[in-house]
Protein backbone atom coordinates (compact mmCIF):
# COMPACT_ATOMS: atom_id res chain seq x y z
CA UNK A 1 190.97 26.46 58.05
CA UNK A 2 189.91 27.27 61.38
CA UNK A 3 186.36 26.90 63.53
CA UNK A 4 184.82 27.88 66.30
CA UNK A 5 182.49 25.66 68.73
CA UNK A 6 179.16 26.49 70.88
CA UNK A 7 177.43 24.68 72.82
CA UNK A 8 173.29 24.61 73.94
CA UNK A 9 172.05 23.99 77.02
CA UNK A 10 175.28 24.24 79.18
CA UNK A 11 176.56 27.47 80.72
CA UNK A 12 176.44 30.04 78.33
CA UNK A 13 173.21 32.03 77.39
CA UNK A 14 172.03 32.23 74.23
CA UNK A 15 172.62 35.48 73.64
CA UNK A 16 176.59 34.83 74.62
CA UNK A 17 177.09 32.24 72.16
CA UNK A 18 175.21 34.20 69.20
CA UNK A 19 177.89 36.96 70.16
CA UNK A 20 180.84 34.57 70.23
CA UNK A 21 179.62 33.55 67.00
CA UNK A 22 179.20 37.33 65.77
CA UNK A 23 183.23 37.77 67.15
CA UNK A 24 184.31 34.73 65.15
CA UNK A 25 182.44 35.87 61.52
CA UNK A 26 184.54 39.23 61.84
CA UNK A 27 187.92 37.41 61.87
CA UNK A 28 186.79 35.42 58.77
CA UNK A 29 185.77 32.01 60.62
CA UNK A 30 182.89 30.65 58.96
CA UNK A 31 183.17 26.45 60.73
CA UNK A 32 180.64 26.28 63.70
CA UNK A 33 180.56 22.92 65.91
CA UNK A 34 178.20 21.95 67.96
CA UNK A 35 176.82 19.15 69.98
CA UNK A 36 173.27 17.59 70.90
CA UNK A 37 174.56 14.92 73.29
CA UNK A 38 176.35 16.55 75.78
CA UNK A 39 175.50 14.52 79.28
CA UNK A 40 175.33 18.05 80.75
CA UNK A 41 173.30 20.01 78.63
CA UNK A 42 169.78 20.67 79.50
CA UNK A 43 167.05 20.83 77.18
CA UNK A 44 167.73 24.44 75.97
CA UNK A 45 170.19 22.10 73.83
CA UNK A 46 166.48 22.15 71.33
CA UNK A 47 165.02 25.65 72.09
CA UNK A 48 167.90 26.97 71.20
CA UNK A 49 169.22 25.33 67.77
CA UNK A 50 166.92 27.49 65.98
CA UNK A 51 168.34 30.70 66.81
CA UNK A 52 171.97 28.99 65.92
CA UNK A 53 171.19 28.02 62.62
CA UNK A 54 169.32 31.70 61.59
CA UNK A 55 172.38 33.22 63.10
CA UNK A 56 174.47 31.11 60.99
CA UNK A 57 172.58 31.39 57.99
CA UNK A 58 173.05 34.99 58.32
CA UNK A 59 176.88 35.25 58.69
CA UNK A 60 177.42 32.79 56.49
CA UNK A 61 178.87 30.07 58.94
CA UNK A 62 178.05 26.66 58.15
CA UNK A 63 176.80 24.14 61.01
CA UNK A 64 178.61 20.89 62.00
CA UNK A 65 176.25 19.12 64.30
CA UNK A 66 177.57 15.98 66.47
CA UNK A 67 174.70 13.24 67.24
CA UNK A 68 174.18 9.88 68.35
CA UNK A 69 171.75 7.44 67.05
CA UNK A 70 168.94 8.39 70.39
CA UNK A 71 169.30 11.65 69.51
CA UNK A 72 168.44 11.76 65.89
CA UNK A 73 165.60 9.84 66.35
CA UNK A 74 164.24 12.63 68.07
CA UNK A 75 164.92 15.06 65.47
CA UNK A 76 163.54 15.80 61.88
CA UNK A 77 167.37 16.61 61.08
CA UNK A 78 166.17 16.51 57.50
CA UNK A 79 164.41 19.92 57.87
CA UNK A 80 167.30 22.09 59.38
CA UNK A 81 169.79 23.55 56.46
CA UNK A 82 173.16 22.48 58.01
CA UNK A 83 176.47 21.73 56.28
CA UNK A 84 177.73 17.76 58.18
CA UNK A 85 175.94 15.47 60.61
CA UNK A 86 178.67 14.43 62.56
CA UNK A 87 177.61 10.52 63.53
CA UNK A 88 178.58 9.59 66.75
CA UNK A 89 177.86 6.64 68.26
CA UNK A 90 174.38 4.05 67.98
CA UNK A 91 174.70 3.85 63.99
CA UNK A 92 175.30 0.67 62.08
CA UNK A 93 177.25 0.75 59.03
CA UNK A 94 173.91 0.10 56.71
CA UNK A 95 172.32 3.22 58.47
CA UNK A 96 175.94 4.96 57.57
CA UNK A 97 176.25 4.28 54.08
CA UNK A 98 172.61 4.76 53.28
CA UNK A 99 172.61 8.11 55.18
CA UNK A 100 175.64 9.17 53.19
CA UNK A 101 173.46 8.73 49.91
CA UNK A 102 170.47 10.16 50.94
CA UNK A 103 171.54 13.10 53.21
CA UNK A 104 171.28 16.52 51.20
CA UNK A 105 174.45 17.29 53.52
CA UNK A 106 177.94 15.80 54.43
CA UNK A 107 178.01 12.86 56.56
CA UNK A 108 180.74 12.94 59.14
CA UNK A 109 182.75 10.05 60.67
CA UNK A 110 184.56 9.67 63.93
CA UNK A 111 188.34 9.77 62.40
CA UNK A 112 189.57 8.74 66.25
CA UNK A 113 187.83 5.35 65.78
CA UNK A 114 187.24 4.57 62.39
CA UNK A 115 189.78 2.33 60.40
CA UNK A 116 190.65 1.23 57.18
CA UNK A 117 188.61 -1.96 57.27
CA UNK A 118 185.03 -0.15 58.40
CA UNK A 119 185.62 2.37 55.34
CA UNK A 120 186.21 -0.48 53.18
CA UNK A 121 183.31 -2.05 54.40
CA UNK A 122 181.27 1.18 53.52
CA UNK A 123 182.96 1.31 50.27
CA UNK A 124 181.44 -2.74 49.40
CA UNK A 125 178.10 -1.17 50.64
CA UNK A 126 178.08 1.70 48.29
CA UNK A 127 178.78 4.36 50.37
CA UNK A 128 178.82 7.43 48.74
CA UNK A 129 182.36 8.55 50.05
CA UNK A 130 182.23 12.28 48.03
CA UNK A 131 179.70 13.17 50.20
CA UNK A 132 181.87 11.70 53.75
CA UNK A 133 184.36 13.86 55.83
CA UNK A 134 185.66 12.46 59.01
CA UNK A 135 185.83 14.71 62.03
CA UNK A 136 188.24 13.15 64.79
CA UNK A 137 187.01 13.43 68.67
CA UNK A 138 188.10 15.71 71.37
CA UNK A 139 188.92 14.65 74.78
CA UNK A 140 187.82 16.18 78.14
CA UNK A 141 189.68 14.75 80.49
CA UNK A 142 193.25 14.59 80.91
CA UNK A 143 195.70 12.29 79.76
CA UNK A 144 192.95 10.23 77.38
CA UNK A 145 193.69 12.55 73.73
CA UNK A 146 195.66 10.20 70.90
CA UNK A 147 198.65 10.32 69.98
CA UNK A 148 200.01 12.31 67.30
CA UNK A 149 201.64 9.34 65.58
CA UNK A 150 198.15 7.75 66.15
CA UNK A 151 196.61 10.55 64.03
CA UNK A 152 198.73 10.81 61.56
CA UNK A 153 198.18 7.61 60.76
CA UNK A 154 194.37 7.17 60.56
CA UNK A 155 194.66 10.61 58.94
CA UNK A 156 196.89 9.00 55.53
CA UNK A 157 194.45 6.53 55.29
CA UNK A 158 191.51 9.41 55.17
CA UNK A 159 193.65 11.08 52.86
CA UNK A 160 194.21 8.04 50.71
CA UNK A 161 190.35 8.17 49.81
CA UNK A 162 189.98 11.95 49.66
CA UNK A 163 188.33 12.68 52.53
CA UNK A 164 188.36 16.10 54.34
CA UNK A 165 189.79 15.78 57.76
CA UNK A 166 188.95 18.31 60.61
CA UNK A 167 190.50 17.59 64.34
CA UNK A 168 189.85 19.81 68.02
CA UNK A 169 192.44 22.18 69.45
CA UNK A 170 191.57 23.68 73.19
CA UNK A 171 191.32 27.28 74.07
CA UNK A 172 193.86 28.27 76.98
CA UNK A 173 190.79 30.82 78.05
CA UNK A 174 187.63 29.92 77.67
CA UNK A 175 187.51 26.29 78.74
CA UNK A 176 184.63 24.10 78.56
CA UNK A 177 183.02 22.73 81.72
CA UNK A 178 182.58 20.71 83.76
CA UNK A 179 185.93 19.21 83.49
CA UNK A 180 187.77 22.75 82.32
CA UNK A 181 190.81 21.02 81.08
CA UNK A 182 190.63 21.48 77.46
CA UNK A 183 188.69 20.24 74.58
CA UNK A 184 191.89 18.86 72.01
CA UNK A 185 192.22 15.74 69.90
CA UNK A 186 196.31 15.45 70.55
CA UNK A 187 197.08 15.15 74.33
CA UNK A 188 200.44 17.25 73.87
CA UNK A 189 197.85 20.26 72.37
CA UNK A 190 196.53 20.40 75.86
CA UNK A 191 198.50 23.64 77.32
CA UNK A 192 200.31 25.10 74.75
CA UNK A 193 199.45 27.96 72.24
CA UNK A 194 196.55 27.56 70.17
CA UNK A 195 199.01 28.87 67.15
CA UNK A 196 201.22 26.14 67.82
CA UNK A 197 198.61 22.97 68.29
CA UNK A 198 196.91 24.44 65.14
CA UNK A 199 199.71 24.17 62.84
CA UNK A 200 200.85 21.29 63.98
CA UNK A 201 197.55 19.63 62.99
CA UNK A 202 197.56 21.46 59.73
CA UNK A 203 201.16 19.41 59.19
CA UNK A 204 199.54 15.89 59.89
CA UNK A 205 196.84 15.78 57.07
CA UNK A 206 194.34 17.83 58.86
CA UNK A 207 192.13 20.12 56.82
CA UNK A 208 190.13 22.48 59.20
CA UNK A 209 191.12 22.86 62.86
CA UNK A 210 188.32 23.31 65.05
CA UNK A 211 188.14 25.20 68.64
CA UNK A 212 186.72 22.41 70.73
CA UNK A 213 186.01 24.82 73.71
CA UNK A 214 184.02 27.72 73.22
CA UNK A 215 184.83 31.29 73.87
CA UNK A 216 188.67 31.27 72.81
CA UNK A 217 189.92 34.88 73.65
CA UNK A 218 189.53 37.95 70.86
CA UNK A 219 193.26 37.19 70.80
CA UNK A 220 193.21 33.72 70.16
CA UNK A 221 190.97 34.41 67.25
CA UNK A 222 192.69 37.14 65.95
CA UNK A 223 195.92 35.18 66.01
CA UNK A 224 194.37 31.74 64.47
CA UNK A 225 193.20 34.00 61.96
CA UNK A 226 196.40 35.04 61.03
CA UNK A 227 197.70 31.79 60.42
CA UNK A 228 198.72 30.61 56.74
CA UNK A 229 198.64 27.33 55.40
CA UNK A 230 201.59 27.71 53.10
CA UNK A 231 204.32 29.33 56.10
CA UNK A 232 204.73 27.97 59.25
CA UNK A 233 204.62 31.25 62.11
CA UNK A 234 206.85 30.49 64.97
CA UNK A 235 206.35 32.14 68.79
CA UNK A 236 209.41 33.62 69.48
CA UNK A 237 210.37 35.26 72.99
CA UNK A 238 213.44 38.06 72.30
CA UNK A 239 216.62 38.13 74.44
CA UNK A 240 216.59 41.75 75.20
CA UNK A 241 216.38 44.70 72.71
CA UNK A 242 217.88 43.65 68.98
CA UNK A 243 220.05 45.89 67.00
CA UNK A 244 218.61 47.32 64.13
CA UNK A 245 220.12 45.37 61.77
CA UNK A 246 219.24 42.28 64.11
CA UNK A 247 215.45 43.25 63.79
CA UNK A 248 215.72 43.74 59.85
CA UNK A 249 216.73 39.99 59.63
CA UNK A 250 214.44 38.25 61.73
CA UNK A 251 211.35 39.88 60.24
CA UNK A 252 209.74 38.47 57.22
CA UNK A 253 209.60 35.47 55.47
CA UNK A 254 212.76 32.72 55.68
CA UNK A 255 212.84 29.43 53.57
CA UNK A 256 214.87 26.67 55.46
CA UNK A 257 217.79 25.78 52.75
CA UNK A 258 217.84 22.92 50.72
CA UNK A 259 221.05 21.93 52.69
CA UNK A 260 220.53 22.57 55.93
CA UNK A 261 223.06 21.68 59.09
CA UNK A 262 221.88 18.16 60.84
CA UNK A 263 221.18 19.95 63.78
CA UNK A 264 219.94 23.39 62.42
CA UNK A 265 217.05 25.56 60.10
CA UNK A 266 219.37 27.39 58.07
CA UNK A 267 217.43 31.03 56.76
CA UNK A 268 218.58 31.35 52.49
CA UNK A 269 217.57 34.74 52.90
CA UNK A 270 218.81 36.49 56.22
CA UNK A 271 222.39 37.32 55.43
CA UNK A 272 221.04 38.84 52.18
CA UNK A 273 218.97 41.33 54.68
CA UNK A 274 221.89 42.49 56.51
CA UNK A 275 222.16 46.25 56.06
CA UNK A 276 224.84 47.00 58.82
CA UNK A 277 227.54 45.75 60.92
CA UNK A 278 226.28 43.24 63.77
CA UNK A 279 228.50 43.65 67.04
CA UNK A 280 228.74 40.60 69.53
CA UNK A 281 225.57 40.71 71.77
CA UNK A 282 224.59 37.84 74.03
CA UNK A 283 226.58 35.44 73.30
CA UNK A 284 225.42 32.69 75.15
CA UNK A 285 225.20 29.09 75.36
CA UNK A 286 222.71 27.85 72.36
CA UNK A 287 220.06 25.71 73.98
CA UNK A 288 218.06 23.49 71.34
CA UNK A 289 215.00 25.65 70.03
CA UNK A 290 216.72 29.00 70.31
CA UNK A 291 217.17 31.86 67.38
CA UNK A 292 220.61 33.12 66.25
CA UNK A 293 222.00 35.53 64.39
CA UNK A 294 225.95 35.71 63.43
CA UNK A 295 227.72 39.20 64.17
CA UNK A 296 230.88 40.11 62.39
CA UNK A 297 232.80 37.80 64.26
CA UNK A 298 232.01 35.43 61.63
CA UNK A 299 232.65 37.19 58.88
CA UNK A 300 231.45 36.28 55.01
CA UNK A 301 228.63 34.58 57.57
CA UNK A 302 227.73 37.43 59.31
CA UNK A 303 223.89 38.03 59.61
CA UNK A 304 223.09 34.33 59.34
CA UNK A 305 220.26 33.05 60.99
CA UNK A 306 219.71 29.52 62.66
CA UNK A 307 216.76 27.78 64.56
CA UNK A 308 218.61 24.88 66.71
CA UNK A 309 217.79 21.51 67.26
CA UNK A 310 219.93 20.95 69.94
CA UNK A 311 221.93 22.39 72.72
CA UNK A 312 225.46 23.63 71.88
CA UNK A 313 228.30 25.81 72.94
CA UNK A 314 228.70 29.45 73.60
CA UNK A 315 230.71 30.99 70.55
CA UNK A 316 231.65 34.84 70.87
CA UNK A 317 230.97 35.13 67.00
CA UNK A 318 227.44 33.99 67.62
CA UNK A 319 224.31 36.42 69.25
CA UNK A 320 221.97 34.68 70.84
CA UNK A 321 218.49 36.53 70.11
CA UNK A 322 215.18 34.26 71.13
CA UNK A 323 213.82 31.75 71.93
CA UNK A 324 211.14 29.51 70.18
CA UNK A 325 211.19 26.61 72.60
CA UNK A 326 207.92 26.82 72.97
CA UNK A 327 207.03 26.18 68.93
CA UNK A 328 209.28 22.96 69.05
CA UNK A 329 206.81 20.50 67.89
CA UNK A 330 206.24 22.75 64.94
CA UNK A 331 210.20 23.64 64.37
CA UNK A 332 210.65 19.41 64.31
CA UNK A 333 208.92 19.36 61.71
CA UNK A 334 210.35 22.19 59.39
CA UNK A 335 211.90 20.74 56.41
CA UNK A 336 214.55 21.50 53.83
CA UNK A 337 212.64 24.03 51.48
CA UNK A 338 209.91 24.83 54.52
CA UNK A 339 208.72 28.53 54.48
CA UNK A 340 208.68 30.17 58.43
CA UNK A 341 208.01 33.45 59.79
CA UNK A 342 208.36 34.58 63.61
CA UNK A 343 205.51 36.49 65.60
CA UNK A 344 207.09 38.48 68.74
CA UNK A 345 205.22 37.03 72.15
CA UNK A 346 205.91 38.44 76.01
């Protein structure tokens, strides 16, 4: 589900991004992304692709290249063993469609701009769609990425014709110059947690999430790695040190109840993992996005565990223990029958 992107002829060495590419491999990324009409690349962009693709050929990692029309005139593309050509812009829909029956690889689109009308179009024109993905854009500078309502809906109509759909993420390390803001598709993805933009692509119709900027962290990686497509992991930040008992029930896997509160994510399974008493422990005001647990204040609902979706009152009978404010786009999104897990953050 997840990739990894490099990029020739800008500020990294060769030798750095063959490493980066050795550190993704070992967590089990095998997407590359890369680019041969970057404005500010230089013309190691060329020298360099060769080393790339025996590098990926030998980890197994299969090549997404992004090009424009200029630049693939300049290229025998045909001889290189990659996996898409990602067509950016300078190509008319003939040259699409005929490339996407001829090409012994995938033909990419630009999801961000293509509609329902051009892929009909390519449909009348005997495109060969089985061999199409669409790959949406990422956005350097701030304030320009879609909307995730935007996305969501160019992604059902991708969907609606079976095509794979991959979208950008940024690293909140190793940004890409020369803006260094971020290389995501979604403008809200800009400065949160790679774990959180990632799933919340993975919830609107995306298929493979790709690290726009290269040289995410060995964290990051390790982390995105982690990630699974059937359980949503939520960041949460603990209130002080948890009973035993507390700890017990927040760990694990919870399934949000068929019947859940209108304003909560009800766990089915937490007061079932209660294995002692729970005494009153910060018990706090609730603010929206925070974790409780019930203590024995509550009685036959003691050990009962809630996600909130908005603010409410203090109540003695309820501890408050984290807070996953920070996962909200992810926890609006959880729905009756939803699978979640929580992964402890500083």
């Amino acid at each position: 589900m997840i990739g990894i992107s490099i990029y020739n002829g800008m500020n990294s060495t060769l030798e750095e991004n063959l490493k980066y590419m050795e550190l993704a491999s070992s967590y089990g990324i095998k997407k590359v992304f890369t680019s041969f009409h970057i404005p500010e690349s230089n013309n190691n962009v060329y020298e360099e692709f060769n080393e790339i693709l025996d590098k990926s050929k030998e980890l197994g990692m299969e090549l997404i290249i992004d090009i424009s029309k200029g630049y693939m005139d300049k290229i025998d593309i045909e001889k290189y063993s990659i996996h898409a050509l990602r067509l950016d812009f300078g190509f008319t829909i003939e040259e699409v469609a005929n490339l996407s029956n001829t090409l012994l690889f995938k033909v990419q689109l630009n999801a961000s701009t293509v509609s329902e009308e051009y892929l009909n179009q390519l449909i009348e024109l005997k495109a060969n769609l089985k061999n199409m993905e669409v790959c949406h854009n990422y956005y350097p500078r701030r304030d320009t990425g879609i909307s995730y309502e935007l996305m969501l809906e160019r992604n059902r109509v991708f969907k609606s014709h079976g095509m794979n759909v991959m979208a950008f993420i940024p690293s909140q390390v190793g940004k890409r110059g020369p803006i260094y803001e971020g290389l995501p598709t979604i403008e809200s993805h800009r400065d949160i947690d790679p774990i959180i933009s990632t799933q919340h692509l993975l919830k609107g119709y995306v298929d493979e999430v790709l690290i726009g900027d290269p040289f995410a962290s060995k964290e990051e990686l390790e982390r995105l790695s982690k990630i699974k497509s059937d359980i949503i992991t939520l960041p949460i930040r603990l209130f002080g040190k948890l009973s035993s008992s507390e700890e017990e029930i927040l760990k694990g896997i919870h399934t949000n109840r068929m019947d859940p509160g209108e304003f909560v994510i009800r766990s089915q399974e937490a007061r079932i993992k209660k294995k002692s008493v729970i005494d009153p422990r910060n018990t706090i005001e609730r603010e929206k996005y925070c974790v409780t647990i019930d203590n024995k204040g509550y009685l036959r609902y003691e050990g009962e565990l809630q996600i909130l979706k908005k603010d409410m009152k203090r109540d003695e009978r309820i501890n408050v223990v984290g807070d996953c404010k920070n996962a909200g786009l992810l926890i609006d999104l959880i729905k009756p029958g939803d699978s979640f897990e929580f992964t402890i953050i500083e």
